[in-house]
N, C-alpha and C. Protein backbone atom coordinates (compact mmCIF):
# COMPACT_ATOMS: atom_id res chain seq x y z
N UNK A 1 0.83 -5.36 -23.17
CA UNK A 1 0.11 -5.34 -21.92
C UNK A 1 -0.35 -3.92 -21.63
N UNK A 2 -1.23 -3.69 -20.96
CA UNK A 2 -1.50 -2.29 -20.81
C UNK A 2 -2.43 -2.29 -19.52
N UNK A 3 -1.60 -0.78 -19.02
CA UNK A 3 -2.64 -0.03 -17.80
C UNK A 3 -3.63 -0.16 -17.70
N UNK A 4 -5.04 -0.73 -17.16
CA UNK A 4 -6.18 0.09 -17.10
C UNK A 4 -6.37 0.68 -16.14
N UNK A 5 -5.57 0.53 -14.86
CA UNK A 5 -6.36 0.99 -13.87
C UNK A 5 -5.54 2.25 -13.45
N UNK A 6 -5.61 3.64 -12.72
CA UNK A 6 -4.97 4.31 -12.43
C UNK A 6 -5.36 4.71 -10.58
N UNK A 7 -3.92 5.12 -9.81
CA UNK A 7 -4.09 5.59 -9.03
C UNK A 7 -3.49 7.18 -8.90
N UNK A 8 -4.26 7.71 -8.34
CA UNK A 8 -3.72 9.54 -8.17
C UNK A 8 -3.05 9.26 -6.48
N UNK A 9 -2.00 9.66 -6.46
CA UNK A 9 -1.14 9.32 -4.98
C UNK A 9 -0.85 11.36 -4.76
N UNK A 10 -1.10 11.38 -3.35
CA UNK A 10 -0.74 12.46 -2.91
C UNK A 10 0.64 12.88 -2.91
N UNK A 11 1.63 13.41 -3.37
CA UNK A 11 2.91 13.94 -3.03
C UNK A 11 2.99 14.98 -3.35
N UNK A 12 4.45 15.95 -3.01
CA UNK A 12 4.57 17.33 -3.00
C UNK A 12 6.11 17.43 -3.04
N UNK A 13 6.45 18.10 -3.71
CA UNK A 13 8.31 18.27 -3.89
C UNK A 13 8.44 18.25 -5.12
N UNK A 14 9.61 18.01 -5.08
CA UNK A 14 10.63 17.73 -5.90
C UNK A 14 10.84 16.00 -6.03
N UNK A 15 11.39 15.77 -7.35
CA UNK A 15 11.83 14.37 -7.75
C UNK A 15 10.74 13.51 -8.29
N UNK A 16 9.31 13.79 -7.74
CA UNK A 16 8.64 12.95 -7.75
C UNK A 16 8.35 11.36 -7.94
N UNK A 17 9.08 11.62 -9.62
CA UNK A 17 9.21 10.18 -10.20
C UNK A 17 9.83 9.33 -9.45
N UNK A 18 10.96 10.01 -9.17
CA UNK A 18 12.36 9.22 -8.78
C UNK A 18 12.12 8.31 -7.27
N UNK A 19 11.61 9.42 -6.64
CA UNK A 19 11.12 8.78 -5.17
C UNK A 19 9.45 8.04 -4.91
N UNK A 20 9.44 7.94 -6.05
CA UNK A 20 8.04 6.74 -5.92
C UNK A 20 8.99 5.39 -6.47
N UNK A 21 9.70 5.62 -7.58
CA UNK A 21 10.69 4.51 -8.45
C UNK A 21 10.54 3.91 -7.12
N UNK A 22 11.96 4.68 -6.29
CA UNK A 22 12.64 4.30 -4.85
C UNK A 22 11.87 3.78 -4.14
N UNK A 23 11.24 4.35 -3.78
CA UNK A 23 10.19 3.63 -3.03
C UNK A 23 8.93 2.30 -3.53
N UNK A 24 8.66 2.15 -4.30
CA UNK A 24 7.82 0.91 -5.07
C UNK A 24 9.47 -0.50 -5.20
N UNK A 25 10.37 0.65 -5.63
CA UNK A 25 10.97 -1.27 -5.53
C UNK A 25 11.44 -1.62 -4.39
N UNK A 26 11.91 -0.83 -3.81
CA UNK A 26 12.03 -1.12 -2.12
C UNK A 26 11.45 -1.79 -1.60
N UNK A 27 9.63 -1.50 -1.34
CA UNK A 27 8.72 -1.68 -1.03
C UNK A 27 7.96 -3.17 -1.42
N UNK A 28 7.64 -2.65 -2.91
CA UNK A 28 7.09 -3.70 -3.88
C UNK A 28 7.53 -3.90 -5.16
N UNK A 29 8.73 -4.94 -4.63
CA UNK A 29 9.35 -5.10 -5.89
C UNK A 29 9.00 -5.84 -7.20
N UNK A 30 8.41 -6.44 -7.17
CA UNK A 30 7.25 -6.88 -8.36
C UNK A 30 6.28 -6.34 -9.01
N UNK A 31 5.81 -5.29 -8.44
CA UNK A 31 4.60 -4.47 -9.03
C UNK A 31 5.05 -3.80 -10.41
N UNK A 32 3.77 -3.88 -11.26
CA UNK A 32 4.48 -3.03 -12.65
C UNK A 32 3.40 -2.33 -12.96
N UNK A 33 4.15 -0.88 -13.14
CA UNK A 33 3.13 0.28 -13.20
C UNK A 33 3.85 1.30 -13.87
N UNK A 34 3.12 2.37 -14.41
CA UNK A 34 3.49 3.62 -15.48
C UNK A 34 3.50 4.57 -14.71
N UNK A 35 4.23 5.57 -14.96
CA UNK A 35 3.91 6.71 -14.33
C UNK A 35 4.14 7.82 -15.12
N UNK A 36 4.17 9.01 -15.30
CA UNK A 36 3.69 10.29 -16.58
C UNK A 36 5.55 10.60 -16.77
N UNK A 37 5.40 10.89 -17.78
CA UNK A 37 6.86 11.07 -18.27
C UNK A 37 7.08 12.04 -17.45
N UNK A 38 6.42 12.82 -17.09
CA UNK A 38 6.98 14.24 -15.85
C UNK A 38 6.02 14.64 -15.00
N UNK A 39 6.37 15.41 -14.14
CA UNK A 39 5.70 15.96 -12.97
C UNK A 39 5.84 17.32 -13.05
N UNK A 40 5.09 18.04 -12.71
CA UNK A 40 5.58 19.59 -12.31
C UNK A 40 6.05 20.22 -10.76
N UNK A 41 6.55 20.61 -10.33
CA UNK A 41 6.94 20.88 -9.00
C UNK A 41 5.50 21.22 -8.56
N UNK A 42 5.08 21.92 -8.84
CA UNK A 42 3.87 22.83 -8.18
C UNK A 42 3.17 21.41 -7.84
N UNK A 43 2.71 20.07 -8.72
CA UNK A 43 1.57 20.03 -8.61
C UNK A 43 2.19 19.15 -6.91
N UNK A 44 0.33 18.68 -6.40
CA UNK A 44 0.46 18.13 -5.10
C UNK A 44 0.26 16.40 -5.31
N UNK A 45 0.05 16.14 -6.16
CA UNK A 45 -0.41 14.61 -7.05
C UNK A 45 0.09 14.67 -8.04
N UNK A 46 0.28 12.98 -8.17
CA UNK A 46 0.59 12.38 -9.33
C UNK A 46 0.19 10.91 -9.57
N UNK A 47 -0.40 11.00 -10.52
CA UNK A 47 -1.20 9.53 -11.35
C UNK A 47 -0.32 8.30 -11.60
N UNK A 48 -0.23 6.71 -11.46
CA UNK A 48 0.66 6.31 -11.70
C UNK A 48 -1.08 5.02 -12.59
N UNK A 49 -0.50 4.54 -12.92
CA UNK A 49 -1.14 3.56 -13.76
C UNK A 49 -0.66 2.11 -13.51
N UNK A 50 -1.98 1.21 -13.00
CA UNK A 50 -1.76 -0.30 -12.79
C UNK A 50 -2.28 -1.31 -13.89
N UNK A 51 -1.48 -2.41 -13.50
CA UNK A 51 -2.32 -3.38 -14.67
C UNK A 51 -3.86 -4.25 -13.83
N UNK A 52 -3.59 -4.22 -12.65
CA UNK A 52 -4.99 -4.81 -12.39
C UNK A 52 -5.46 -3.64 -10.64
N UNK A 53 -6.80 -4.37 -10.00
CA UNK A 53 -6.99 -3.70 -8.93
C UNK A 53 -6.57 -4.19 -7.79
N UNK A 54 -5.54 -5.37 -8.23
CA UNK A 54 -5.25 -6.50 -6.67
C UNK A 54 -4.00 -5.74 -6.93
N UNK A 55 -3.37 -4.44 -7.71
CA UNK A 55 -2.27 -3.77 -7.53
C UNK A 55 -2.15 -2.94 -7.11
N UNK A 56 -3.36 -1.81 -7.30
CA UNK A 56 -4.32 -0.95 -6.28
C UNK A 56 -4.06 -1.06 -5.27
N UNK A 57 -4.78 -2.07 -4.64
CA UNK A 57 -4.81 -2.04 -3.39
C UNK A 57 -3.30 -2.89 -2.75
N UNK A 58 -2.69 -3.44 -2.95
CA UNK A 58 -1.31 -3.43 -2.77
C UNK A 58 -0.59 -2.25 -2.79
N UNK A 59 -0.81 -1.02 -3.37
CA UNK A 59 -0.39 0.37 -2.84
C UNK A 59 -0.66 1.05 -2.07
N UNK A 60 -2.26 0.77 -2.02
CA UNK A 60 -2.77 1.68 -0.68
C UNK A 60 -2.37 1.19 0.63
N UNK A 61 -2.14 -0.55 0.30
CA UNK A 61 -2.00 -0.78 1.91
C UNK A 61 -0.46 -0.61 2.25
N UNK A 62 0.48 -0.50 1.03
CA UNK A 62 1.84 -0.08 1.55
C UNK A 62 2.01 1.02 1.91
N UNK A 63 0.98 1.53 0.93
CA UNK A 63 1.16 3.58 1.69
C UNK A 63 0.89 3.50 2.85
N UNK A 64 -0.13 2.75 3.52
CA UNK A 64 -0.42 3.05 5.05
C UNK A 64 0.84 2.41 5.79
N UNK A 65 1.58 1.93 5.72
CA UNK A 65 2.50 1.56 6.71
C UNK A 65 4.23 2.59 6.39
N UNK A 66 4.09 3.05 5.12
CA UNK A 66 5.35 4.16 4.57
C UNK A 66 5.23 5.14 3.44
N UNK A 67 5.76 5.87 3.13
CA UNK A 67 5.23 6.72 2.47
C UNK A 67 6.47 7.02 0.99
N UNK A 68 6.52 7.39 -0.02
CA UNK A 68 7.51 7.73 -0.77
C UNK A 68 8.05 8.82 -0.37
């Protein structure tokens, strides 16, 4: 199966990975998505990768009500 679609999500810190994990199964526990084997502290984004765009937008509209 594979990614095509990608979203770039705003965050900043530390953990990155860990607290999107946390937050997507919390949130949306069914969704299946990639995310980059690492993050760098510095950066302010990070890319996660979907399998379709009805998953897309199932993130954007969870982001608007909570945030990772």
């Amino acid at each position: 199966m594979t990614f095509k679609y990608s979203l770039t999500l705003p965050i900043s810190g530390g953990h990155k990975l860990q607290r999107f994990t946390d937050w997507a199964t919390a949130t949306l526990p069914d969704l299946q998505y990639k995310l980059p084997p690492q993050t760098p502290i510095k950066t302010e984004t990070m890319t996660i990768r979907l399998r379709d765009l009805a998953d897309r937008a199932r993130v954007l509209t969870a982001l608007t009500s909570s945030k990772p």
